[in-house]
PDB file of N, CA and C in Angstrom:
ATOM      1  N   UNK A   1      -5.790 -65.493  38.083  1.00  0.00           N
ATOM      2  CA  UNK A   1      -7.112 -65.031  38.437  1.00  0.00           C
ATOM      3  C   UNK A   1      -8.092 -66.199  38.364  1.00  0.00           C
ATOM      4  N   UNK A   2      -8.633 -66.402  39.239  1.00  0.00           N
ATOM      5  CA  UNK A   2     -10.040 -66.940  38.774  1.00  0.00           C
ATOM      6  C   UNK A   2     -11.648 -66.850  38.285  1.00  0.00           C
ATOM      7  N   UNK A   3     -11.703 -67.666  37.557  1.00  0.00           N
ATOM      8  CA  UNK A   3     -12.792 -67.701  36.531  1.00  0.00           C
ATOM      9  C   UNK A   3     -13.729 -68.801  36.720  1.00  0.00           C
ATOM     10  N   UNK A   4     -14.998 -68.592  36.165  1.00  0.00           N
ATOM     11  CA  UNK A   4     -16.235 -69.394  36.489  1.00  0.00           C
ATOM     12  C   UNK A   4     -16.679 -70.217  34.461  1.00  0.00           C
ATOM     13  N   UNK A   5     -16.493 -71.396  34.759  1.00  0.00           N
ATOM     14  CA  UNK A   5     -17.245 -71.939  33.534  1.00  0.00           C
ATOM     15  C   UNK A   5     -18.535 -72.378  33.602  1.00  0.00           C
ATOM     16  N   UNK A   6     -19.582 -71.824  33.537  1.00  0.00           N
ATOM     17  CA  UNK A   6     -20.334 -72.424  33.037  1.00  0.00           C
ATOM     18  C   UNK A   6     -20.907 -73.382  31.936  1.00  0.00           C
ATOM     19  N   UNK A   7     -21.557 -74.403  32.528  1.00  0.00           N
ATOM     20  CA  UNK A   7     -21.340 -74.814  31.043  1.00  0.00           C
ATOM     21  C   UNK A   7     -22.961 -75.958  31.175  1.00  0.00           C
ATOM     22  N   UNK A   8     -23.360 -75.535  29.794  1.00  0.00           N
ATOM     23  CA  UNK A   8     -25.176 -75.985  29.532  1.00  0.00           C
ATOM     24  C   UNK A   8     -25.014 -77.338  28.584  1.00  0.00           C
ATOM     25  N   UNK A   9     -25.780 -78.266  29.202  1.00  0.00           N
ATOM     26  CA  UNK A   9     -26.176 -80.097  28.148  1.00  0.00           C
ATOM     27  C   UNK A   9     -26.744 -79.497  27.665  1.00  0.00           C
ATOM     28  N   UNK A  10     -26.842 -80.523  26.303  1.00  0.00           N
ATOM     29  CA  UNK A  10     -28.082 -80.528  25.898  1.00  0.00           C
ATOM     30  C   UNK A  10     -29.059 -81.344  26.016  1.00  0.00           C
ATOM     31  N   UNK A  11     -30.500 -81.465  25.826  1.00  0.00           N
ATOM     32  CA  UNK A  11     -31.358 -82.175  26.156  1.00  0.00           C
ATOM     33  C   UNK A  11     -31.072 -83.729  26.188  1.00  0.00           C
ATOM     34  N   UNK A  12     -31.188 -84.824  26.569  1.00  0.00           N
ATOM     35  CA  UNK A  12     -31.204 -86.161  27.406  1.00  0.00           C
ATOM     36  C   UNK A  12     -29.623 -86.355  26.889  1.00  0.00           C
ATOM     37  N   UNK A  13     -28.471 -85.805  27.697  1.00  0.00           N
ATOM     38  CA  UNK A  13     -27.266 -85.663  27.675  1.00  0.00           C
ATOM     39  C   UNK A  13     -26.756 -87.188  28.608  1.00  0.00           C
ATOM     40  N   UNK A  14     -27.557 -87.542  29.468  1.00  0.00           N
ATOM     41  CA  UNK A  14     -27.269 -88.377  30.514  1.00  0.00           C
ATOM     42  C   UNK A  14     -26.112 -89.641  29.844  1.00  0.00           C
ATOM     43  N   UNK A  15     -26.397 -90.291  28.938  1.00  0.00           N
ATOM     44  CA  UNK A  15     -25.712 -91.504  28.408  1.00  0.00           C
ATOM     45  C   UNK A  15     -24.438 -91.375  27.895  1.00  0.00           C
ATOM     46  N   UNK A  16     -24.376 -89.948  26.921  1.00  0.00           N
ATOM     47  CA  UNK A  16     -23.033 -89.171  26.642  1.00  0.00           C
ATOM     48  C   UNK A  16     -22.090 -88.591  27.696  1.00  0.00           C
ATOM     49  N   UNK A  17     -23.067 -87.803  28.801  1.00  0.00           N
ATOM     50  CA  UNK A  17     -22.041 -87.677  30.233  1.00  0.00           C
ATOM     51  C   UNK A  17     -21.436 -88.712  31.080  1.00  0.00           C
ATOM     52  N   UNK A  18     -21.992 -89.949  31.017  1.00  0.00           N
ATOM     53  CA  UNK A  18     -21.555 -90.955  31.708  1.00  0.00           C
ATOM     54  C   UNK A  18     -20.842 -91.377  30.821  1.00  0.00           C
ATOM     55  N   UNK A  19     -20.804 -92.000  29.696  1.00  0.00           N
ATOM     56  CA  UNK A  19     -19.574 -92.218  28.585  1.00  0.00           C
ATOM     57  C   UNK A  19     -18.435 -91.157  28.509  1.00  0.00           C
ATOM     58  N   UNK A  20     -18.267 -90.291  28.702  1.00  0.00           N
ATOM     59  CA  UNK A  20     -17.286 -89.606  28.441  1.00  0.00           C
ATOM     60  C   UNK A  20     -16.770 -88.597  29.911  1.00  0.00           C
ATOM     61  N   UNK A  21     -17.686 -89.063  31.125  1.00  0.00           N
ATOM     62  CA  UNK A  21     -17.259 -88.696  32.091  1.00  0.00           C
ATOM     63  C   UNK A  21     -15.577 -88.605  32.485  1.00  0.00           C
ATOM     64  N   UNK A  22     -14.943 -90.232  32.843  1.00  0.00           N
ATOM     65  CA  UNK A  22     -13.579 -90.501  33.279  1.00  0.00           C
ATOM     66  C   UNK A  22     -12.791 -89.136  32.410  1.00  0.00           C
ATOM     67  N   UNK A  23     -12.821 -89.307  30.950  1.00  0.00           N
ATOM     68  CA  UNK A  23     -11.969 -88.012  30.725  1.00  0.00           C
ATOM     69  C   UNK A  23     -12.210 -86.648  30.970  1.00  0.00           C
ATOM     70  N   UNK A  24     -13.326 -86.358  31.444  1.00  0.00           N
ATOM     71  CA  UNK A  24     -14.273 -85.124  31.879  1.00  0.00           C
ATOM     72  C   UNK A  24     -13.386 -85.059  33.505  1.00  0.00           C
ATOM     73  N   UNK A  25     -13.284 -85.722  34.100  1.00  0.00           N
ATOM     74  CA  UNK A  25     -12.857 -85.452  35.715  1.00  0.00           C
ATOM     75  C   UNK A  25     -11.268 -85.726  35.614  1.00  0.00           C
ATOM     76  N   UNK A  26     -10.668 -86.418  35.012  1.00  0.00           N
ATOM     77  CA  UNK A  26      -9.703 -86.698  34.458  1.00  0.00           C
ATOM     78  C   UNK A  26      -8.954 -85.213  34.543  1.00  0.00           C
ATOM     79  N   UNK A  27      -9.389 -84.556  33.615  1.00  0.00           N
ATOM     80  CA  UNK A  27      -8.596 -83.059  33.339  1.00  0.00           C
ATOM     81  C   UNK A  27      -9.165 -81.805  34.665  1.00  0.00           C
ATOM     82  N   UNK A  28     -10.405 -82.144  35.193  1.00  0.00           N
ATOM     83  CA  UNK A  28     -10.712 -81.290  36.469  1.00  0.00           C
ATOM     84  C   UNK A  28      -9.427 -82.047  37.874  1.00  0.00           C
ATOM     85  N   UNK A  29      -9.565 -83.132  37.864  1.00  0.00           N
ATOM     86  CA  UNK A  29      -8.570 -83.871  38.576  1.00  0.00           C
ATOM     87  C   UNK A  29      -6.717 -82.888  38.860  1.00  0.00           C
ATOM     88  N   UNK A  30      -6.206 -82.849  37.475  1.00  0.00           N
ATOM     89  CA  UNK A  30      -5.239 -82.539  36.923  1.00  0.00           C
ATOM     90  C   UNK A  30      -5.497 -81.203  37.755  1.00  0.00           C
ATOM     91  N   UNK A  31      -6.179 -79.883  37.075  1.00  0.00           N
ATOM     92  CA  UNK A  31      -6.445 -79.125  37.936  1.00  0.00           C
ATOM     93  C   UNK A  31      -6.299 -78.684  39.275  1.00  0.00           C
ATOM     94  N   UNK A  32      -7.210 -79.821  39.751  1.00  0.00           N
ATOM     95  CA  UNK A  32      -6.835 -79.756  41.549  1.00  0.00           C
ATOM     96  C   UNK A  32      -5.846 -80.089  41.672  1.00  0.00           C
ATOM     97  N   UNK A  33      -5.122 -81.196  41.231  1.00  0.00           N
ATOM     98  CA  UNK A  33      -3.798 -81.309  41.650  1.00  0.00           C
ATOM     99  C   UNK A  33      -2.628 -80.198  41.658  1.00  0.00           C
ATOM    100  N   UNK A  34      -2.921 -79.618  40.966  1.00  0.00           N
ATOM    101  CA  UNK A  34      -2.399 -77.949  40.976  1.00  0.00           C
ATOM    102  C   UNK A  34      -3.234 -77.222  41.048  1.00  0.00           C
ATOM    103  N   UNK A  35      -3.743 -77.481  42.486  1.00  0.00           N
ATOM    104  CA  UNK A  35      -4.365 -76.533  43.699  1.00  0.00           C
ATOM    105  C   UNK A  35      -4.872 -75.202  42.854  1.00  0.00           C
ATOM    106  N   UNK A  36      -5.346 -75.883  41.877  1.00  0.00           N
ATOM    107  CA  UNK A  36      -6.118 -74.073  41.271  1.00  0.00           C
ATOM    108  C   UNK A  36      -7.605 -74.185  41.127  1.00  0.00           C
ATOM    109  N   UNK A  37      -7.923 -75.677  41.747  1.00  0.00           N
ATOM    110  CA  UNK A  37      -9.840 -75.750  41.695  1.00  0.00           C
ATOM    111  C   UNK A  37     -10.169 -74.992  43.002  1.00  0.00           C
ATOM    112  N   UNK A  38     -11.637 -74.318  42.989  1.00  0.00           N
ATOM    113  CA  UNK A  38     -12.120 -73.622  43.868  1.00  0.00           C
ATOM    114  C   UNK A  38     -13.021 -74.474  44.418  1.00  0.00           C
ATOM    115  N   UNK A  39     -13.947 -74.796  43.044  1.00  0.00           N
ATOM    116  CA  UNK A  39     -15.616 -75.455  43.095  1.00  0.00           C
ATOM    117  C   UNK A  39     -15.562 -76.354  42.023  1.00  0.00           C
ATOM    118  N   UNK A  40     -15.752 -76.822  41.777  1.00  0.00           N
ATOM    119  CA  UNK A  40     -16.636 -77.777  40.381  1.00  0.00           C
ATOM    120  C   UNK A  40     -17.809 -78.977  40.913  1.00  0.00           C
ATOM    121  N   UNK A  41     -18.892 -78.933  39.934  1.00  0.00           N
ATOM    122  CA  UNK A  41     -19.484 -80.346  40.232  1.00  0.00           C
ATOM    123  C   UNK A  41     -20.610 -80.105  39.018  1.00  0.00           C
ATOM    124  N   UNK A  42     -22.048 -80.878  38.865  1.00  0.00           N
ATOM    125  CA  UNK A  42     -22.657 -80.998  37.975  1.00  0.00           C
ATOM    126  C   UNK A  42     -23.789 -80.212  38.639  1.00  0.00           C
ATOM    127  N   UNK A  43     -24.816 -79.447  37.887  1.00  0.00           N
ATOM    128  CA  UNK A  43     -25.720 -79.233  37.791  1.00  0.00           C
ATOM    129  C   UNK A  43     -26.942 -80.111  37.945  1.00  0.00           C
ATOM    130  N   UNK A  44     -27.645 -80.676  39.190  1.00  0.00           N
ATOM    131  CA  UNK A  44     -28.782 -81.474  38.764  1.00  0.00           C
ATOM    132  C   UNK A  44     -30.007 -81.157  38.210  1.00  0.00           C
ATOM    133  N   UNK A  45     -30.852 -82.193  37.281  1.00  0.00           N
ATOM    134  CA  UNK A  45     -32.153 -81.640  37.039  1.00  0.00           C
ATOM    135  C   UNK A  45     -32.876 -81.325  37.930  1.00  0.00           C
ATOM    136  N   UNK A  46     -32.888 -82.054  38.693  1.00  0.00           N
ATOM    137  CA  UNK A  46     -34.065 -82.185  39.833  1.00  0.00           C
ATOM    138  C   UNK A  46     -33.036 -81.556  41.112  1.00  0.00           C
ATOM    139  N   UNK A  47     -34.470 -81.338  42.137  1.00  0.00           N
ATOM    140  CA  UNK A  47     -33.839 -80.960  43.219  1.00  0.00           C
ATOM    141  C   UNK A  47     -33.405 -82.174  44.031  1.00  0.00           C
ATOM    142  N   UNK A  48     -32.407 -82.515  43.929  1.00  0.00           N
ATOM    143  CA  UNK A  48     -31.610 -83.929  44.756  1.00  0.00           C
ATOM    144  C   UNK A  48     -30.193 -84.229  43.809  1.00  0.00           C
ATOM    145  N   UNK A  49     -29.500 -84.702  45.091  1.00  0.00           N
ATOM    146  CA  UNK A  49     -28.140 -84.612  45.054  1.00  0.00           C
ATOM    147  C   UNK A  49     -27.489 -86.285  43.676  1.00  0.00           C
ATOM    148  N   UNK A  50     -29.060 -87.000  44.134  1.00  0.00           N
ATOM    149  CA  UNK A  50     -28.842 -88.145  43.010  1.00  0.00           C
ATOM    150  C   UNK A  50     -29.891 -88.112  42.276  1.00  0.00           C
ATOM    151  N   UNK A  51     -29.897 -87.213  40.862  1.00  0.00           N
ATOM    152  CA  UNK A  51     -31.184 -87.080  40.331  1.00  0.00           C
ATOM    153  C   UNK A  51     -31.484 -88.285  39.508  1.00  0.00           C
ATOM    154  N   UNK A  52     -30.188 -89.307  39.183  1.00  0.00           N
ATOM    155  CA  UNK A  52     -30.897 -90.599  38.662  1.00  0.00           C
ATOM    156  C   UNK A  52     -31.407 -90.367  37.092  1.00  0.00           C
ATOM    157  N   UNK A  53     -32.007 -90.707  36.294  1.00  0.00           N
ATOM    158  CA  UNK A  53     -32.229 -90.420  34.950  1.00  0.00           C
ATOM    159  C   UNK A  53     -32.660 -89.484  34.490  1.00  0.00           C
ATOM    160  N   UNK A  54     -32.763 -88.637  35.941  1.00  0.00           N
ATOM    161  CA  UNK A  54     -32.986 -87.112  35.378  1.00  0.00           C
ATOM    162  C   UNK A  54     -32.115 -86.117  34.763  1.00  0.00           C
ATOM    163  N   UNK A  55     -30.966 -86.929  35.434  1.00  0.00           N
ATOM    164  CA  UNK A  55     -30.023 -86.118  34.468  1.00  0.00           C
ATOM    165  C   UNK A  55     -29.341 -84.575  35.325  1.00  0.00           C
ATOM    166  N   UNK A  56     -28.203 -84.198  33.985  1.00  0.00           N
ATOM    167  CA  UNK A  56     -27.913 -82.976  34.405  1.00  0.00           C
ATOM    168  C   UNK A  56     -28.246 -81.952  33.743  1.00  0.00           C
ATOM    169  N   UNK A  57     -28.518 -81.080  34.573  1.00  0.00           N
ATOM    170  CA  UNK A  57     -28.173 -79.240  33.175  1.00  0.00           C
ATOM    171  C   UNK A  57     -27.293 -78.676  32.479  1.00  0.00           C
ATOM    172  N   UNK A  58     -25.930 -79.238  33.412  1.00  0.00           N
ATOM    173  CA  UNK A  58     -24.908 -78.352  33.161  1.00  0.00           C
ATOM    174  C   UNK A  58     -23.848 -78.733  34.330  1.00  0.00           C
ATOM    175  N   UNK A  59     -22.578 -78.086  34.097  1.00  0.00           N
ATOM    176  CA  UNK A  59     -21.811 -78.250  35.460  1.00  0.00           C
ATOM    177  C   UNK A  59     -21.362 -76.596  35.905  1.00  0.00           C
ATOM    178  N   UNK A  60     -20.527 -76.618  37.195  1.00  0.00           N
ATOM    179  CA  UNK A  60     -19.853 -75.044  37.048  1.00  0.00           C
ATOM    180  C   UNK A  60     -18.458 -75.368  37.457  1.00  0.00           C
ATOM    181  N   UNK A  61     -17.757 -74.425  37.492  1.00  0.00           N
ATOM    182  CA  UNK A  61     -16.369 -75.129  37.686  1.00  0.00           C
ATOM    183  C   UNK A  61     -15.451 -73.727  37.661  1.00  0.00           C
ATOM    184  N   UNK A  62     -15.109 -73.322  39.326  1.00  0.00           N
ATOM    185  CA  UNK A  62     -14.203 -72.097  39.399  1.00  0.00           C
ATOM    186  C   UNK A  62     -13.314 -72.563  39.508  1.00  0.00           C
ATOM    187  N   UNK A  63     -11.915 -71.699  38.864  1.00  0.00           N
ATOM    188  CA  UNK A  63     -10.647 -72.592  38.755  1.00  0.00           C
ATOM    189  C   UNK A  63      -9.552 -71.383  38.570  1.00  0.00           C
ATOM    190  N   UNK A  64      -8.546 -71.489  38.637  1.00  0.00           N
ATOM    191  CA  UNK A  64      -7.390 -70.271  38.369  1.00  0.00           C
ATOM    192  C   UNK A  64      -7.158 -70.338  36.987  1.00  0.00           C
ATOM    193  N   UNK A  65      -6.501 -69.452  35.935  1.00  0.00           N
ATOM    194  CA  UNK A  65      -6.613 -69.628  34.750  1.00  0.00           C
ATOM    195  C   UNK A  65      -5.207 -68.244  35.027  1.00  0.00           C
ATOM    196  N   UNK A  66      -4.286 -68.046  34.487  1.00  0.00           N
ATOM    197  CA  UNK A  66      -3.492 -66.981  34.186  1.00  0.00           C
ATOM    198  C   UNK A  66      -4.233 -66.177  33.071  1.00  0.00           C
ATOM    199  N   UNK A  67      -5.352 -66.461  32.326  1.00  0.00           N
ATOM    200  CA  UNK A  67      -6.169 -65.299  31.416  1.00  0.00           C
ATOM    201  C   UNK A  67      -7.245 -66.069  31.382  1.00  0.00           C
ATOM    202  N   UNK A  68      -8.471 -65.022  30.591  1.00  0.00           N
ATOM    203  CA  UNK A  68      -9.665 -65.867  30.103  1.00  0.00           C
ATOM    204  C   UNK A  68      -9.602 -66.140  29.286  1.00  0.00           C
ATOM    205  N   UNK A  69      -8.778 -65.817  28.386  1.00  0.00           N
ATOM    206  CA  UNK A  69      -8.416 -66.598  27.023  1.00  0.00           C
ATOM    207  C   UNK A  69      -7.741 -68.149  27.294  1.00  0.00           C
ATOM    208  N   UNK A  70      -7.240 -68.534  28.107  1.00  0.00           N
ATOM    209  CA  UNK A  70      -6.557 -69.776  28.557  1.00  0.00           C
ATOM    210  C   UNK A  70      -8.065 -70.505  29.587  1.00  0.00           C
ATOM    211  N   UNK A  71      -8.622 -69.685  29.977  1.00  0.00           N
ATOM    212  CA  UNK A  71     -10.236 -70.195  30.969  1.00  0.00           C
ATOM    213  C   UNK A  71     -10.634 -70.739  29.444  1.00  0.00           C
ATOM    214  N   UNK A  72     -10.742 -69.942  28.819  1.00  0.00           N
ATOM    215  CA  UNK A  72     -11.992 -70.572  27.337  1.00  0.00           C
ATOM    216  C   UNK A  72     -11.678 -71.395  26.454  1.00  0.00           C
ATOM    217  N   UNK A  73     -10.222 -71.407  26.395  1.00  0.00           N
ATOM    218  CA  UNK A  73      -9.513 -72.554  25.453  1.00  0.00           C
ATOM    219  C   UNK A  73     -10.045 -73.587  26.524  1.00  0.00           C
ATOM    220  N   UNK A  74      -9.555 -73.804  27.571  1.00  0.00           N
ATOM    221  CA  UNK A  74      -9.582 -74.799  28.440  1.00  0.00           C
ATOM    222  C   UNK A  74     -11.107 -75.635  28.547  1.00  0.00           C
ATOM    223  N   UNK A  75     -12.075 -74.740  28.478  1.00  0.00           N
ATOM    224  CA  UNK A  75     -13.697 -74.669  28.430  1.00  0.00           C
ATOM    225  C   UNK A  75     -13.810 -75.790  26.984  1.00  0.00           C
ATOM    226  N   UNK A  76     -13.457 -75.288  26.416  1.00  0.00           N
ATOM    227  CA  UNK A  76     -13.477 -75.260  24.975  1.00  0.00           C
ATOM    228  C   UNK A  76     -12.766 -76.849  24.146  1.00  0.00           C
ATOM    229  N   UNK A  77     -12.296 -77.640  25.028  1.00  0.00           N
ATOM    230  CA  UNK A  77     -11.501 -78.551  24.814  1.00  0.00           C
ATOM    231  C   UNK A  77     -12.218 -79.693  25.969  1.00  0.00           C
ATOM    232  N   UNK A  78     -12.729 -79.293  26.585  1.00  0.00           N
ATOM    233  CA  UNK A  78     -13.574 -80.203  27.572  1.00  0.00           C
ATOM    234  C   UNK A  78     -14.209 -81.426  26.635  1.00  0.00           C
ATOM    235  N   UNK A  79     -13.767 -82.653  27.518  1.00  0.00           N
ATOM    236  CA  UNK A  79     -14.480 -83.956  26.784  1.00  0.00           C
ATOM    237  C   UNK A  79     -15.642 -83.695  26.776  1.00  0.00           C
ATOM    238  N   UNK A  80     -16.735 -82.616  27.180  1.00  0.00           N
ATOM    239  CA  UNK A  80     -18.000 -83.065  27.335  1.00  0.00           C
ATOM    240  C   UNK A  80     -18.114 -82.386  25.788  1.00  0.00           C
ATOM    241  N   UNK A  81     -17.580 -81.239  25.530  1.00  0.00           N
ATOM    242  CA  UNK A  81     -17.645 -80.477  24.484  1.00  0.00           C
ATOM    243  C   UNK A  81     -17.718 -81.610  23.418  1.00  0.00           C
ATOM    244  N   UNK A  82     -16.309 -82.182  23.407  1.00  0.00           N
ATOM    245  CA  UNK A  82     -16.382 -83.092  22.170  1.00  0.00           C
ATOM    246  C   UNK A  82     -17.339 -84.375  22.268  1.00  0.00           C
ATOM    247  N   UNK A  83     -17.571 -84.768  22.995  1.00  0.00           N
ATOM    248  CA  UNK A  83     -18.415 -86.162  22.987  1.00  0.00           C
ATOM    249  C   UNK A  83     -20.265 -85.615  22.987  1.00  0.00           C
ATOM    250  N   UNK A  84     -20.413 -83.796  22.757  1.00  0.00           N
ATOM    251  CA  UNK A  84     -21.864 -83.704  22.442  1.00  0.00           C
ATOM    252  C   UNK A  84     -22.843 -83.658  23.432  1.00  0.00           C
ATOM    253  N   UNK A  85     -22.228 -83.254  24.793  1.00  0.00           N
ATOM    254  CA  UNK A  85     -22.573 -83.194  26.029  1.00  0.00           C
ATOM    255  C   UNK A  85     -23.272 -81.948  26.228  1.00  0.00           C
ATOM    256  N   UNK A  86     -21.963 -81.340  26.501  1.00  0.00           N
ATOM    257  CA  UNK A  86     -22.407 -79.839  26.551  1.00  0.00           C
ATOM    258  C   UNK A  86     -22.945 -78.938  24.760  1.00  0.00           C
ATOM    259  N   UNK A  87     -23.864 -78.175  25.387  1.00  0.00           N
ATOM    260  CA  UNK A  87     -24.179 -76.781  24.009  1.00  0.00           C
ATOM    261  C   UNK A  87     -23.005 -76.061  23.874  1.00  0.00           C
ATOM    262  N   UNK A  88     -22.500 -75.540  25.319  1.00  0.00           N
ATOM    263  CA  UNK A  88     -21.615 -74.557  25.221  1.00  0.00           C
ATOM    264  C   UNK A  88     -20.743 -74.243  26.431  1.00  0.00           C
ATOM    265  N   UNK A  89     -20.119 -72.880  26.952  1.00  0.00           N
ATOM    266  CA  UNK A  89     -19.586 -73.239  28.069  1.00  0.00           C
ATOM    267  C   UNK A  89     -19.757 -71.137  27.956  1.00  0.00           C
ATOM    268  N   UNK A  90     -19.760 -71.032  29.419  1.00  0.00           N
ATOM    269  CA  UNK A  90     -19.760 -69.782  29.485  1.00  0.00           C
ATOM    270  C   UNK A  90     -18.600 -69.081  30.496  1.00  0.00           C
ATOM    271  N   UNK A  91     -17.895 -68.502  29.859  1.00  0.00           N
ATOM    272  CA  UNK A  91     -16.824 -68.324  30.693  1.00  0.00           C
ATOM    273  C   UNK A  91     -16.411 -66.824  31.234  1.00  0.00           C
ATOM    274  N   UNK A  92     -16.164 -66.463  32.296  1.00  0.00           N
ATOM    275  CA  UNK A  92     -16.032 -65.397  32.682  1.00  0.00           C
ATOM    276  C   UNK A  92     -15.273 -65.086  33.974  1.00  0.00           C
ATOM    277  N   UNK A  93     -14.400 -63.992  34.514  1.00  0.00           N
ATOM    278  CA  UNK A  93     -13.812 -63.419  35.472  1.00  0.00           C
ATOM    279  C   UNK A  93     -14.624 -64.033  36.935  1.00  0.00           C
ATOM    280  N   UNK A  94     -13.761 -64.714  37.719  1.00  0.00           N
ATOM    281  CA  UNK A  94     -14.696 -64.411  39.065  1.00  0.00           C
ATOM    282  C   UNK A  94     -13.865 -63.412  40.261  1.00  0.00           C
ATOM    283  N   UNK A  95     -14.591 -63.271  41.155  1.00  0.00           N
ATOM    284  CA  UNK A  95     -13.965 -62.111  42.047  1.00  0.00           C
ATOM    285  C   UNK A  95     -14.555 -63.177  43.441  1.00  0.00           C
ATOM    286  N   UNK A  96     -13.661 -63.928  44.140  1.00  0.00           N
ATOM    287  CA  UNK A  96     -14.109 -64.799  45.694  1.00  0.00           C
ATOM    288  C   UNK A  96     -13.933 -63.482  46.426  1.00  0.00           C
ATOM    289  N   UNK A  97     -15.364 -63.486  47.004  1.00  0.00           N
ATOM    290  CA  UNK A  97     -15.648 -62.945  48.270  1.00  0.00           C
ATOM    291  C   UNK A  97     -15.542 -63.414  49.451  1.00  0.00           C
ATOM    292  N   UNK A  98     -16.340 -64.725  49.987  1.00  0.00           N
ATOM    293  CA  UNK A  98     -16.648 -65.730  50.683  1.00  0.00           C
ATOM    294  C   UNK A  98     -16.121 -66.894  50.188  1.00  0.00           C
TER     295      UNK A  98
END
């Protein structure tokens, strides 16, 4: 099934997301390679595609998961998690329509 992570920085996150990025795409990478990414990318502050030191909010990231318990472990183990990036990650069922 697939599932949607949300997932929220915290305030001036920018220096920690770029430090700990490579292992952050690293494991989304892995993912696609077994064709189970839908969507992923970052959240910008600003309205523009290169917000520059503005930074991010957050990222989202739909992906196949055989449970949401395996979506939230997975959430939950994210380099951004450990390197102090992200607050949290919000994880839940998605249903593709379009």
């Amino acid at each position: 099934m697939l599932y949607m992570i949300h997932s929220t920085d915290v305030e001036n996150s920018l220096e920690k997301r770029l430090a700990a990025r490579p292992a952050h795409i690293a494991r989304i990478t892995e993912l696609q390679e077994q064709g189970r990414v839908v969507a992923a990318g970052p959240l910008p502050a600003i309205d523009s595609n290169d917000p520059g030191s503005a930074g991010f909010t957050g990222s989202l990231i739909i992906a196949e998961f055989d449970s949401l318990a395996q979506a939230q472990a997975w959430a939950d183990d994210d380099p951004y998690i450990h390197a102090g990036v992200y607050a949290g990650s919000i994880v839940k069922p998605f249903k593709k329509v379009f």
